[in-house]
C-alpha atoms as a PDB file:
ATOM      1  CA  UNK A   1       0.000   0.000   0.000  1.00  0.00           C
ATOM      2  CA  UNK A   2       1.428   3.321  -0.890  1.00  0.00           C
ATOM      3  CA  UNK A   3       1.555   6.295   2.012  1.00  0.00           C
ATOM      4  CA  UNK A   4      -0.947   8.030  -0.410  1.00  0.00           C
ATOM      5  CA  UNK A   5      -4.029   4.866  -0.441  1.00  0.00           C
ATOM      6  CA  UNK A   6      -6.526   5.105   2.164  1.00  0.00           C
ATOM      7  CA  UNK A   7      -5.955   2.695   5.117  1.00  0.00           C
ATOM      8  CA  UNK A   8      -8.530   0.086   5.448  1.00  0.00           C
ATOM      9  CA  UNK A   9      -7.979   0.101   9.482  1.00  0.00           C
ATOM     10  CA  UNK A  10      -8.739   3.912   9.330  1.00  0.00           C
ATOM     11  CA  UNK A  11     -12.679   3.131   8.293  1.00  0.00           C
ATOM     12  CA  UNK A  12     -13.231   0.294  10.582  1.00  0.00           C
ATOM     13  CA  UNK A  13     -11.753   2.488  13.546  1.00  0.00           C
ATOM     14  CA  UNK A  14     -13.554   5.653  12.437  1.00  0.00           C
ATOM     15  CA  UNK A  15     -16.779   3.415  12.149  1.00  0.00           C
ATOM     16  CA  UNK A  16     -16.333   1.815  15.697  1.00  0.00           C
ATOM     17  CA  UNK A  17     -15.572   4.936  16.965  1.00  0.00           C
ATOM     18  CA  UNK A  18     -18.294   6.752  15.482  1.00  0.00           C
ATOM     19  CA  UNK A  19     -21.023   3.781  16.830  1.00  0.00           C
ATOM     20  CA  UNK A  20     -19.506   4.137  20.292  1.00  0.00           C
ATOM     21  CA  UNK A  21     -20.815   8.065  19.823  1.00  0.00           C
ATOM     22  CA  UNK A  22     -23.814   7.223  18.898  1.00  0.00           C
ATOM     23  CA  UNK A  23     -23.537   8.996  15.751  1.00  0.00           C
ATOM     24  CA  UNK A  24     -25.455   7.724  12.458  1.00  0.00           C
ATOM     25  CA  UNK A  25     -22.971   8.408   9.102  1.00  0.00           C
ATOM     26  CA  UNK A  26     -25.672  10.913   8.233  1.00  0.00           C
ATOM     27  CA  UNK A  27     -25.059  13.151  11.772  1.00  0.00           C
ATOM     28  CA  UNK A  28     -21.022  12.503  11.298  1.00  0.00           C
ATOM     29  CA  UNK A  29     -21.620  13.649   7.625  1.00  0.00           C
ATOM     30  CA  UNK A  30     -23.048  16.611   8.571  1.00  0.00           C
ATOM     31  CA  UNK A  31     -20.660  17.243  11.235  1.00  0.00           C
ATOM     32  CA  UNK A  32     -17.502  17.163   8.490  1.00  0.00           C
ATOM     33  CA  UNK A  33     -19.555  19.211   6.031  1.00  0.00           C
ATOM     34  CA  UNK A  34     -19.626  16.257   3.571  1.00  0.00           C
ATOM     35  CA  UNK A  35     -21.939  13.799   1.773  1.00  0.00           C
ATOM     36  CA  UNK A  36     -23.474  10.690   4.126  1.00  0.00           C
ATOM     37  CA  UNK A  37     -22.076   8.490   0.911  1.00  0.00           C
ATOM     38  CA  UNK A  38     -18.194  10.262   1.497  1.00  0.00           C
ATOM     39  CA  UNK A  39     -18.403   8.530   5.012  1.00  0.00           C
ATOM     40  CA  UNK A  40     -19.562   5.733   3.637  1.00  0.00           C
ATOM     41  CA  UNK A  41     -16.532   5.416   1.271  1.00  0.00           C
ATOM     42  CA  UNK A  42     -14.158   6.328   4.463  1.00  0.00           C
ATOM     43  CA  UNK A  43     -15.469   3.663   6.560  1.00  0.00           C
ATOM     44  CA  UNK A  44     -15.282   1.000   3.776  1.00  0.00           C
ATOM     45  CA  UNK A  45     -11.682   2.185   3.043  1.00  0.00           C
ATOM     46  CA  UNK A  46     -11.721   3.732  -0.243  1.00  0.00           C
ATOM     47  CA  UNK A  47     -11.606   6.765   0.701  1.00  0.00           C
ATOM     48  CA  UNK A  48      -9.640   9.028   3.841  1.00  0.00           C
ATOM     49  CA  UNK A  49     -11.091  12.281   4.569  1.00  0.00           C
ATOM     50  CA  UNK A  50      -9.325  15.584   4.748  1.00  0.00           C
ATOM     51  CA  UNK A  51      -7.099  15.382   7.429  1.00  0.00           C
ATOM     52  CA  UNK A  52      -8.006  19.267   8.610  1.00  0.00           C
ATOM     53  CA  UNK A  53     -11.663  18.213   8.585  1.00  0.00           C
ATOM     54  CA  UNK A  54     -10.791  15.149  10.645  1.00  0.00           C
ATOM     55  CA  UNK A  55      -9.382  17.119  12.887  1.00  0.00           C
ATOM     56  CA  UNK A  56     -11.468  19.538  13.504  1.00  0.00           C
ATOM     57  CA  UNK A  57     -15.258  18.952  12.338  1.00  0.00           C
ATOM     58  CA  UNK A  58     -15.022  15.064  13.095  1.00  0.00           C
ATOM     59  CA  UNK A  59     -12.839  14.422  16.571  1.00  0.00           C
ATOM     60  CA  UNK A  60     -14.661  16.631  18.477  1.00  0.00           C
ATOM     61  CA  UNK A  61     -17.842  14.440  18.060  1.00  0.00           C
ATOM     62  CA  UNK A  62     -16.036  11.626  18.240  1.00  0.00           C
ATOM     63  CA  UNK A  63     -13.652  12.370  21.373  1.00  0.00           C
ATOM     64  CA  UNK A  64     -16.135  12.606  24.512  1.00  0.00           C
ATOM     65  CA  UNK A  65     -17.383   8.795  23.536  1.00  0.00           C
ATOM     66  CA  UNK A  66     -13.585   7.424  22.753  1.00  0.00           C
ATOM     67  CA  UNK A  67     -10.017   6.959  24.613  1.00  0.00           C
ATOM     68  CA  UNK A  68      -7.296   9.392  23.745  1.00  0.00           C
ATOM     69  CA  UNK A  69      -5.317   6.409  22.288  1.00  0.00           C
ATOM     70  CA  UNK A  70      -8.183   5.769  19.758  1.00  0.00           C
ATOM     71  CA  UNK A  71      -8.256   9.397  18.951  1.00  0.00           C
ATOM     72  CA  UNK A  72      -3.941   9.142  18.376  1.00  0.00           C
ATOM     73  CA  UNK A  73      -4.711   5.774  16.397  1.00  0.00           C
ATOM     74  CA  UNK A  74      -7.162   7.854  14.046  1.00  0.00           C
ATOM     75  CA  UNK A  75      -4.839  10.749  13.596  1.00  0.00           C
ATOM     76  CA  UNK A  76      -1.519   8.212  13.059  1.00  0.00           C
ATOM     77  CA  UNK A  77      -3.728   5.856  10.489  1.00  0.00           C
ATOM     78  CA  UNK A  78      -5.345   9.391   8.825  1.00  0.00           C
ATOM     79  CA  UNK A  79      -1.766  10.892   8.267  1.00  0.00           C
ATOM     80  CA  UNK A  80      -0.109  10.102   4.777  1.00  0.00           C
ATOM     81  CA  UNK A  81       2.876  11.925   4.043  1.00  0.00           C
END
């Protein structure tokens, strides 16, 4: 896998973590500013999402309902260059 392909862990993480916040992929979607079908891709690994957006639209939904070292797994798996 090159540093630039999504990581397939990423979107089983980010879709773990988001069930453990309760959120649907529509509320997370909206949350990021993007399409329900762009989390979609993310979670099935096709896709990684912006990695300002991650940081800042999508952890803070995400970080009340998960451990800091889920949050640093997220960031380290999200981070290709």
């Amino acid at each position: 896998m090159k540093k630039t392909e999504p990581n397939p862990q990423f979107g089983i993480l980010l879709r773990h973590m988001r069930i453990r916040a309760g959120l649907t992929q529509t509320q997370l979607a909206a949350a990021a500013q993007y399409d329900t079908s762009l989390i979609s891709h993310i979670e099935t690994g096709k896709r990684l999402p912006n990695y300002f957006v991650l940081v800042h639209h999508m952890i803070p939904h995400l970080a009340p309902f998960n451990s800091a070292a889920d949050i640093q797994r997220l960031l380290a798996l999200a981070w290709r260059f």
